[in-house]
N, C-alpha and C. Protein backbone atom coordinates (compact mmCIF):
# COMPACT_ATOMS: atom_id res chain seq x y z
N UNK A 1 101.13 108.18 97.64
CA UNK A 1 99.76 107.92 98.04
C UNK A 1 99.37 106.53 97.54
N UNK A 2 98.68 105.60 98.27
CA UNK A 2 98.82 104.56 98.24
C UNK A 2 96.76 104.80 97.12
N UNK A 3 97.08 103.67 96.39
CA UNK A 3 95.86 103.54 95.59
C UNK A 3 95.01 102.80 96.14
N UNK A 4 93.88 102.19 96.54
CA UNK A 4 92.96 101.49 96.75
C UNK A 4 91.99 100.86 96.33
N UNK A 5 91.81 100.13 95.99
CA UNK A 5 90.37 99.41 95.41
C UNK A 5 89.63 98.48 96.54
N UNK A 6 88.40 98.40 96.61
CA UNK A 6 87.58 97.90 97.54
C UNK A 6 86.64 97.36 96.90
N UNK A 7 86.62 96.07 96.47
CA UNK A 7 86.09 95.35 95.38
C UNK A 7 84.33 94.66 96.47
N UNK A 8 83.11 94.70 96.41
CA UNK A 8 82.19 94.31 96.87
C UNK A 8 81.28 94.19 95.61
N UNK A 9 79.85 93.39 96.42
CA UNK A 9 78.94 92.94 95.79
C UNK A 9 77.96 92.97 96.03
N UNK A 10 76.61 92.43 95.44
CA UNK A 10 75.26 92.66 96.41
C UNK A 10 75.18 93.93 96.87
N UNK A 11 74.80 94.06 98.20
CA UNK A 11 74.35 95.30 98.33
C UNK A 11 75.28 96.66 98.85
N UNK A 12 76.60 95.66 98.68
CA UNK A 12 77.86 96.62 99.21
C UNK A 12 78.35 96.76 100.16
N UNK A 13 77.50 96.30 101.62
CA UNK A 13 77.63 96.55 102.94
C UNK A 13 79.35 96.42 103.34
N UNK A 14 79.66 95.23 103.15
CA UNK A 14 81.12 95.38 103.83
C UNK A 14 81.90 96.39 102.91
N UNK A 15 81.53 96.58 101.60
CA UNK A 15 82.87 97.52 101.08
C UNK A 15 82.09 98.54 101.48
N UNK A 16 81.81 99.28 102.09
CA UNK A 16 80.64 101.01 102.42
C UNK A 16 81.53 100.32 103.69
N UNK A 17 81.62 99.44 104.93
CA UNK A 17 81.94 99.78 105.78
C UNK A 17 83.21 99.57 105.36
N UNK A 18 84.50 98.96 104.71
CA UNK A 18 86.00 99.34 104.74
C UNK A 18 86.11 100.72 104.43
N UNK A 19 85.14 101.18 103.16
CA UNK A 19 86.11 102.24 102.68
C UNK A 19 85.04 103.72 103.53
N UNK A 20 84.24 103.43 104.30
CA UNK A 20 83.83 104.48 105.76
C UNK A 20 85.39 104.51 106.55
N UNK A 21 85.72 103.39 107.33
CA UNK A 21 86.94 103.20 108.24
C UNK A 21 88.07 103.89 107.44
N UNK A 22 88.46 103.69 106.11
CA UNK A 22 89.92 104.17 105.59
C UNK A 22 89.32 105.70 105.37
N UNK A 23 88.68 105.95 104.82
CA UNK A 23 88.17 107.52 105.36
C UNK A 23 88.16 108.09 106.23
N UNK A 24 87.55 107.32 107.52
CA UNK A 24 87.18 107.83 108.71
C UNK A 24 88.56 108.18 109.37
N UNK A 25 89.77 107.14 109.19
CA UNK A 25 91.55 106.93 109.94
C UNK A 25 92.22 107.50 108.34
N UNK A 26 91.87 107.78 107.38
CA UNK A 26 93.09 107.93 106.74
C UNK A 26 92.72 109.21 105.81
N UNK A 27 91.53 109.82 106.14
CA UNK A 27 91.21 111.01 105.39
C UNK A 27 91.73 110.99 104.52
N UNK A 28 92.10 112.32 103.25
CA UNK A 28 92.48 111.68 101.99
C UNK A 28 94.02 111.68 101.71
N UNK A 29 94.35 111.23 102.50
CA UNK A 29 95.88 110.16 102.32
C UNK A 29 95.77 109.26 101.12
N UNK A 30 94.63 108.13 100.97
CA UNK A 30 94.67 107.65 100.14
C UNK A 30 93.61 107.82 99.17
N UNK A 31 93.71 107.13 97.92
CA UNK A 31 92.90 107.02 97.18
C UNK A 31 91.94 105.48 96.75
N UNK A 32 90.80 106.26 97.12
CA UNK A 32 89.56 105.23 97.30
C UNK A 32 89.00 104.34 95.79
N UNK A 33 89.13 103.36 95.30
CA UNK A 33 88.19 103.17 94.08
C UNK A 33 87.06 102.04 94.40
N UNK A 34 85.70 102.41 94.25
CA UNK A 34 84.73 101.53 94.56
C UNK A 34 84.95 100.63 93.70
N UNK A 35 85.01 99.07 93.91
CA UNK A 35 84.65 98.84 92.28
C UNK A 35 83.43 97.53 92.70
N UNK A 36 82.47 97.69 92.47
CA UNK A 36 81.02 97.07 92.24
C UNK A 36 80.79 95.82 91.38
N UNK A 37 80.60 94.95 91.81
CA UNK A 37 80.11 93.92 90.83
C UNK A 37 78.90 94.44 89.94
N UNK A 38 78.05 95.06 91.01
CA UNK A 38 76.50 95.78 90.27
C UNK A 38 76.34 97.22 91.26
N UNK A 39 76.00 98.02 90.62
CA UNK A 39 75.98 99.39 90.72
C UNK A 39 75.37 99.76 92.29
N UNK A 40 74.19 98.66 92.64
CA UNK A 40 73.86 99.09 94.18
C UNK A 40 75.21 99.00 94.89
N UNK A 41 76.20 98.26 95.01
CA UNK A 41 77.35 97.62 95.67
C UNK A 41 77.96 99.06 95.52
N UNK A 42 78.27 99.30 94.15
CA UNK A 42 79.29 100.49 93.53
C UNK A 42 78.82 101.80 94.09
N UNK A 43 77.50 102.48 94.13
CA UNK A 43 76.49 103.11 95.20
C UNK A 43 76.97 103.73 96.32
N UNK A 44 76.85 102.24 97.40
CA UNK A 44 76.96 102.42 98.48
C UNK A 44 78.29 102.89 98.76
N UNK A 45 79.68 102.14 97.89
CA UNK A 45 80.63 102.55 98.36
C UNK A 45 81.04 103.76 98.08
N UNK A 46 80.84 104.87 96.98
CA UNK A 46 80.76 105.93 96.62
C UNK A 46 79.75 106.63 97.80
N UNK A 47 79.11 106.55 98.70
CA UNK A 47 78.36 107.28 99.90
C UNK A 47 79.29 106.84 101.33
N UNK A 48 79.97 106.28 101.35
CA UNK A 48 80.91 106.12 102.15
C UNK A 48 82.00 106.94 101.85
N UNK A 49 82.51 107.07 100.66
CA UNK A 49 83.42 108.33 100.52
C UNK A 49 84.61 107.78 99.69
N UNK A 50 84.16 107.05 98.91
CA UNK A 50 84.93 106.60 97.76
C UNK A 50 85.61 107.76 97.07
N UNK A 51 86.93 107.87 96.25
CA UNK A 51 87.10 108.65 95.67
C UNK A 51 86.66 108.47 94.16
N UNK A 52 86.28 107.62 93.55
CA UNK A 52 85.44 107.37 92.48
C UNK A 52 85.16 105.95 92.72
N UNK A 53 84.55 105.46 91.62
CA UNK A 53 83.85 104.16 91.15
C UNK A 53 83.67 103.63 90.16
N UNK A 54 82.96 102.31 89.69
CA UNK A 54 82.89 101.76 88.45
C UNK A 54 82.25 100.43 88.62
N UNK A 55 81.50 99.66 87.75
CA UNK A 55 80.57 99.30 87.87
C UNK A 55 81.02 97.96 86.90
N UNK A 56 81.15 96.51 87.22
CA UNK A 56 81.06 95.55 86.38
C UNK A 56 81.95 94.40 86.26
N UNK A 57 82.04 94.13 85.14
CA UNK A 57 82.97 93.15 85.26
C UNK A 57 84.01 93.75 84.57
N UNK A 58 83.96 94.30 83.57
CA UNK A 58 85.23 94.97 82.89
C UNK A 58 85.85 96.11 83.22
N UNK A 59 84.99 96.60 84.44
CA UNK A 59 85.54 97.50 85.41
C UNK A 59 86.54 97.36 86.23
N UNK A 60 86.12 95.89 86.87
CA UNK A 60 86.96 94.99 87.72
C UNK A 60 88.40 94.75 87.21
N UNK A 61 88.28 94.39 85.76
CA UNK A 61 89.02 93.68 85.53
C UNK A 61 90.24 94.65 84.94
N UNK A 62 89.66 95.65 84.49
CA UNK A 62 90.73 96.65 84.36
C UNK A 62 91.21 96.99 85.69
N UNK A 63 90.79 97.85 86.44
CA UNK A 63 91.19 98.63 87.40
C UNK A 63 91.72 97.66 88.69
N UNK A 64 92.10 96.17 89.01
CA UNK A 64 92.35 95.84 89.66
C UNK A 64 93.97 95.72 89.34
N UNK A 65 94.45 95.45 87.63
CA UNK A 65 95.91 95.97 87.80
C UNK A 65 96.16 97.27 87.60
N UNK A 66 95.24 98.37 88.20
CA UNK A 66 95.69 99.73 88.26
C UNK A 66 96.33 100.39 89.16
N UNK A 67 96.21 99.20 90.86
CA UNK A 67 96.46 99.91 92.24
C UNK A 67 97.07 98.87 92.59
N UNK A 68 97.42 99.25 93.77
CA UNK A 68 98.71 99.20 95.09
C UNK A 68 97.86 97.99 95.69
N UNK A 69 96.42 97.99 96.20
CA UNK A 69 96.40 97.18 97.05
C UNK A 69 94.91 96.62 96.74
N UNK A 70 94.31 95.71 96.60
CA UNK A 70 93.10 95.66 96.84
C UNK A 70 92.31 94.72 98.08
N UNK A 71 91.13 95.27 98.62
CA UNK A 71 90.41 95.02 99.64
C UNK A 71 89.34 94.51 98.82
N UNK A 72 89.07 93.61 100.04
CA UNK A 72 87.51 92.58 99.85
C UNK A 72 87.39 91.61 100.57
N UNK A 73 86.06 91.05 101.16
CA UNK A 73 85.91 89.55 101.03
C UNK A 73 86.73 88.72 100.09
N UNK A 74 86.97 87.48 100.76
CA UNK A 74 87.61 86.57 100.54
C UNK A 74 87.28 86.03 99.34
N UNK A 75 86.10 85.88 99.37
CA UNK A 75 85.23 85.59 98.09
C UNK A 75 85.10 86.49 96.73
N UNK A 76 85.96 87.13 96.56
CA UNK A 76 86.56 88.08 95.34
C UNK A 76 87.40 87.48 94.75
N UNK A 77 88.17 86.57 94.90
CA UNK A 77 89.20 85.34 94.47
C UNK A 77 88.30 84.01 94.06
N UNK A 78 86.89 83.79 94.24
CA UNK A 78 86.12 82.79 93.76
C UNK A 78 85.23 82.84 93.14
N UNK A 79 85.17 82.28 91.51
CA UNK A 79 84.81 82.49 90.62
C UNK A 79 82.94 81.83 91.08
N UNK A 80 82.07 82.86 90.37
CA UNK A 80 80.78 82.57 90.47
C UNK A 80 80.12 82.79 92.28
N UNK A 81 80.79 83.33 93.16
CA UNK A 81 80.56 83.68 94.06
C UNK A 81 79.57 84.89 94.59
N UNK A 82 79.33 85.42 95.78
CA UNK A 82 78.16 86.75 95.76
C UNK A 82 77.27 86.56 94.82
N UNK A 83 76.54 84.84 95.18
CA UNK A 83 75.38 84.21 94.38
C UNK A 83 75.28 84.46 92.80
N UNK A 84 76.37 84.55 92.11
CA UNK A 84 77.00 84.67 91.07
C UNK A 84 77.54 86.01 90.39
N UNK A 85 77.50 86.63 91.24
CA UNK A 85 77.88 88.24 90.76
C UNK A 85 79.32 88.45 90.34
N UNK A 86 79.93 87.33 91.00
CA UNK A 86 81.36 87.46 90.78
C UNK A 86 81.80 86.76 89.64
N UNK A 87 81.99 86.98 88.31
CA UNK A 87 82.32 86.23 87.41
C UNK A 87 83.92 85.54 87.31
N UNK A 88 83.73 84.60 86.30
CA UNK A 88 85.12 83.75 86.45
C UNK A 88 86.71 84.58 85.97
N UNK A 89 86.16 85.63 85.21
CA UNK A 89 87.38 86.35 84.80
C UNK A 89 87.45 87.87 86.11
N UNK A 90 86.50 88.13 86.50
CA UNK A 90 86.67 89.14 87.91
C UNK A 90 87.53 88.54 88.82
N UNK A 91 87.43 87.24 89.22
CA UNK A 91 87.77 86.65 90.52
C UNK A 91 89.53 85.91 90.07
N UNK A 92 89.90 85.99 88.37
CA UNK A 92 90.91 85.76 87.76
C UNK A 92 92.20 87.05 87.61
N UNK A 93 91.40 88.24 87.34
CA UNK A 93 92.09 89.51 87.59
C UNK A 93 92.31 89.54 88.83
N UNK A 94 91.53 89.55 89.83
CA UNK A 94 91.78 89.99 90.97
C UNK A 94 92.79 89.21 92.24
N UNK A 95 92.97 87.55 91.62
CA UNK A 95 94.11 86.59 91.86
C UNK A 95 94.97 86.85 91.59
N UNK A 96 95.30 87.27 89.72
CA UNK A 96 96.26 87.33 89.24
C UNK A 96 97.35 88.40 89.59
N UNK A 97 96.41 89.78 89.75
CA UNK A 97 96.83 91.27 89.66
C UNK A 97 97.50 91.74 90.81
N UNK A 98 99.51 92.27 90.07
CA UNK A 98 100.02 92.03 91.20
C UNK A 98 99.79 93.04 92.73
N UNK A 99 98.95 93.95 92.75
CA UNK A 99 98.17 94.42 94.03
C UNK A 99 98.19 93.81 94.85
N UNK A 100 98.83 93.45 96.50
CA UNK A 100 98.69 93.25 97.42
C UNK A 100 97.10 93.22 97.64
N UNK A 101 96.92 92.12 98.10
CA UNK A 101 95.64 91.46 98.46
C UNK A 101 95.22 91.60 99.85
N UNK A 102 94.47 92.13 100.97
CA UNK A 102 94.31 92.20 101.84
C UNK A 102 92.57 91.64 101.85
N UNK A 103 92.29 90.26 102.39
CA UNK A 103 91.28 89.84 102.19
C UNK A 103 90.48 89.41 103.76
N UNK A 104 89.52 89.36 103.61
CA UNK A 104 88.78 89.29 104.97
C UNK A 104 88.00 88.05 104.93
N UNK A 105 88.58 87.01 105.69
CA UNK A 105 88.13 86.00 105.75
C UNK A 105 87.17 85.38 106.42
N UNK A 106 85.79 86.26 105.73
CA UNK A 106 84.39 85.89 105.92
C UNK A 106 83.68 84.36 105.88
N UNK A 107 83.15 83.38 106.40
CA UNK A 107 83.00 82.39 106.02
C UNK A 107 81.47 82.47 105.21
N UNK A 108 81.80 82.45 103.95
CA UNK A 108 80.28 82.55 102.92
C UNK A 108 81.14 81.42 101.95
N UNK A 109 80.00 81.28 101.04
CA UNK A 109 80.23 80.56 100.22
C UNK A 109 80.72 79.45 100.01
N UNK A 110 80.44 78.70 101.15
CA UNK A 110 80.78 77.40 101.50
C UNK A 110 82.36 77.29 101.46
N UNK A 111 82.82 78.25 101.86
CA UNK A 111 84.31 78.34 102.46
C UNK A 111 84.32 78.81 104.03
N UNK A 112 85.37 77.94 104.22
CA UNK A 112 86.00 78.34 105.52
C UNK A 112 87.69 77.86 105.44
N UNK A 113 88.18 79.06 106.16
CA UNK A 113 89.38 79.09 106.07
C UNK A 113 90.05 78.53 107.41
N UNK A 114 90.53 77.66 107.76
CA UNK A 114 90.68 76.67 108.82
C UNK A 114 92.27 77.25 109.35
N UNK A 115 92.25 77.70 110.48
CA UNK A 115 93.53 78.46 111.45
C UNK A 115 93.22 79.63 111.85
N UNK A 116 92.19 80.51 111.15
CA UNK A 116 91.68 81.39 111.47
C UNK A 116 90.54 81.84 112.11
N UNK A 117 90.42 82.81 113.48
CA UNK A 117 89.76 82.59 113.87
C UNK A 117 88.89 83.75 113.87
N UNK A 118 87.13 82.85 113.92
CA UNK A 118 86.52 83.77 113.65
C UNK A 118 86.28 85.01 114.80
N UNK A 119 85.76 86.36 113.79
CA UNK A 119 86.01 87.41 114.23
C UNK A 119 85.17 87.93 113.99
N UNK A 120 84.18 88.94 114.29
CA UNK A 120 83.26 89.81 114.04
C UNK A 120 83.58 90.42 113.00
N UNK A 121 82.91 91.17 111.50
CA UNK A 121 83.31 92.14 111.00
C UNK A 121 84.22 93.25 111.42
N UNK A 122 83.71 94.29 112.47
CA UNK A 122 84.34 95.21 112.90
C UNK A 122 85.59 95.08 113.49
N UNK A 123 85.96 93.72 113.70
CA UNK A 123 87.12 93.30 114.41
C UNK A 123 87.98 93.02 112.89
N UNK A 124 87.59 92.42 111.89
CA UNK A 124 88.50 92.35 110.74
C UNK A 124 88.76 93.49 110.41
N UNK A 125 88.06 94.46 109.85
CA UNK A 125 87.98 95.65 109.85
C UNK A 125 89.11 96.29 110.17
N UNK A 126 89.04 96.55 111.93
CA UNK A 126 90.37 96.76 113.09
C UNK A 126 91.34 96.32 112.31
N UNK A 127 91.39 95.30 112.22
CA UNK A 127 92.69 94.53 111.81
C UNK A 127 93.53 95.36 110.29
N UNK A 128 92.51 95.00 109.58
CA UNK A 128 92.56 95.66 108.14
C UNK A 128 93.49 97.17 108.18
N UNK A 129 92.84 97.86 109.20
CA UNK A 129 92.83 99.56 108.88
C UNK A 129 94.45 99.48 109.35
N UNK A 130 94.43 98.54 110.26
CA UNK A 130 96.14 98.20 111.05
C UNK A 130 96.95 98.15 109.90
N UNK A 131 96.99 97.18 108.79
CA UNK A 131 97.49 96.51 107.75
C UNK A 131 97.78 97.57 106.76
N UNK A 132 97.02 98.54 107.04
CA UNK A 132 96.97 99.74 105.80
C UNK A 132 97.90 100.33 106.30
N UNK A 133 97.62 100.90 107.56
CA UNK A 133 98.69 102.08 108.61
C UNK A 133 99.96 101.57 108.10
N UNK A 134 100.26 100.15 108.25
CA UNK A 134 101.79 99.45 108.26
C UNK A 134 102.39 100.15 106.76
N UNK A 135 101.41 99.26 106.05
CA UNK A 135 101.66 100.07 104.44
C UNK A 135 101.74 101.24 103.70
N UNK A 136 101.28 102.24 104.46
CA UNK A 136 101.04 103.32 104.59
C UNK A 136 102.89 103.59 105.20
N UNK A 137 102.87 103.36 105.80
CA UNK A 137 104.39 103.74 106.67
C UNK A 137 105.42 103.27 105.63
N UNK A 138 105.06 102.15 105.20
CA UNK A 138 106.24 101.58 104.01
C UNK A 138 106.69 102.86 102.98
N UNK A 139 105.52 102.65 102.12
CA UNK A 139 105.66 103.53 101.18
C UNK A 139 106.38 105.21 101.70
N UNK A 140 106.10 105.37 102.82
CA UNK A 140 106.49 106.93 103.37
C UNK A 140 108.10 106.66 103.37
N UNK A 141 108.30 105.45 103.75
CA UNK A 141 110.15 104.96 104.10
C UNK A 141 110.95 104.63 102.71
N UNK A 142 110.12 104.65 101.68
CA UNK A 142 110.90 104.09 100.80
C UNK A 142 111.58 105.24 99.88
């Protein structure tokens, strides 16, 4: 069973909608961990159907070398980001930690990622849940 973390911020919206979709296609195949910069974020993704949660920076920073894969905005790799919610050692674990990174390349934070083209949420999303299925199949083959 593949582990998960779904790292969001602010008010949570995109991690409530990844970890809705890996629920919605992967029922509990896998295991969900919210992890919240601040507790509204951590919240929402636990009402989407998280299998637990946690709240912070030292939350982050543990539990991101705990799993297989972690999900997020792009901006989870940049320190002081999600108008500073993202601290410099969150966005350091979550670079460092060897978890397969599956990141959604939102243009915020005065980034843009140049070759890629933009896409609606729900279309990264699509993409994402694809990326899991693949991985999902790995681990079943190995």
């Amino acid at each position: 069973m593949l582990r998960i973390a779904v790292v969001d911020g602010q008010g949570g919206g995109i991690g409530s909608v990844i970890v809705k979709r890996l629920r919605d296609d992967f029922g509990d195949e896998l295991e969900i961990i919210a992890l919240g910069t601040n507790s509204s974020a951590t919240t929402s993704m636990l009402r989407a159907r998280a299998n637990k949660g946690a709240t912070g920076e030292n939350a982050i920073v543990v539990n991101v070398s705990k799993v297989d894969v972690v999900l997020g905005p792009i901006s989870i790799i940049m320190a002081d980001s999600m108008m500073g919610e993202l601290t410099p050692p969150m966005a350091r674990s979550i670079a460092c930690a060897k978890a397969k990174k599956l990141l959604l390349p939102l243009n915020q934070e005065g980034l843009e990622v140049i070759g890629v083209a933009r896409e609606p949420l729900p279309h990264l999303v699509d993409s994402l849940i694809e990326r899991i299925r693949l991985l999902c199949k790995e681990v079943k083959d190995v």
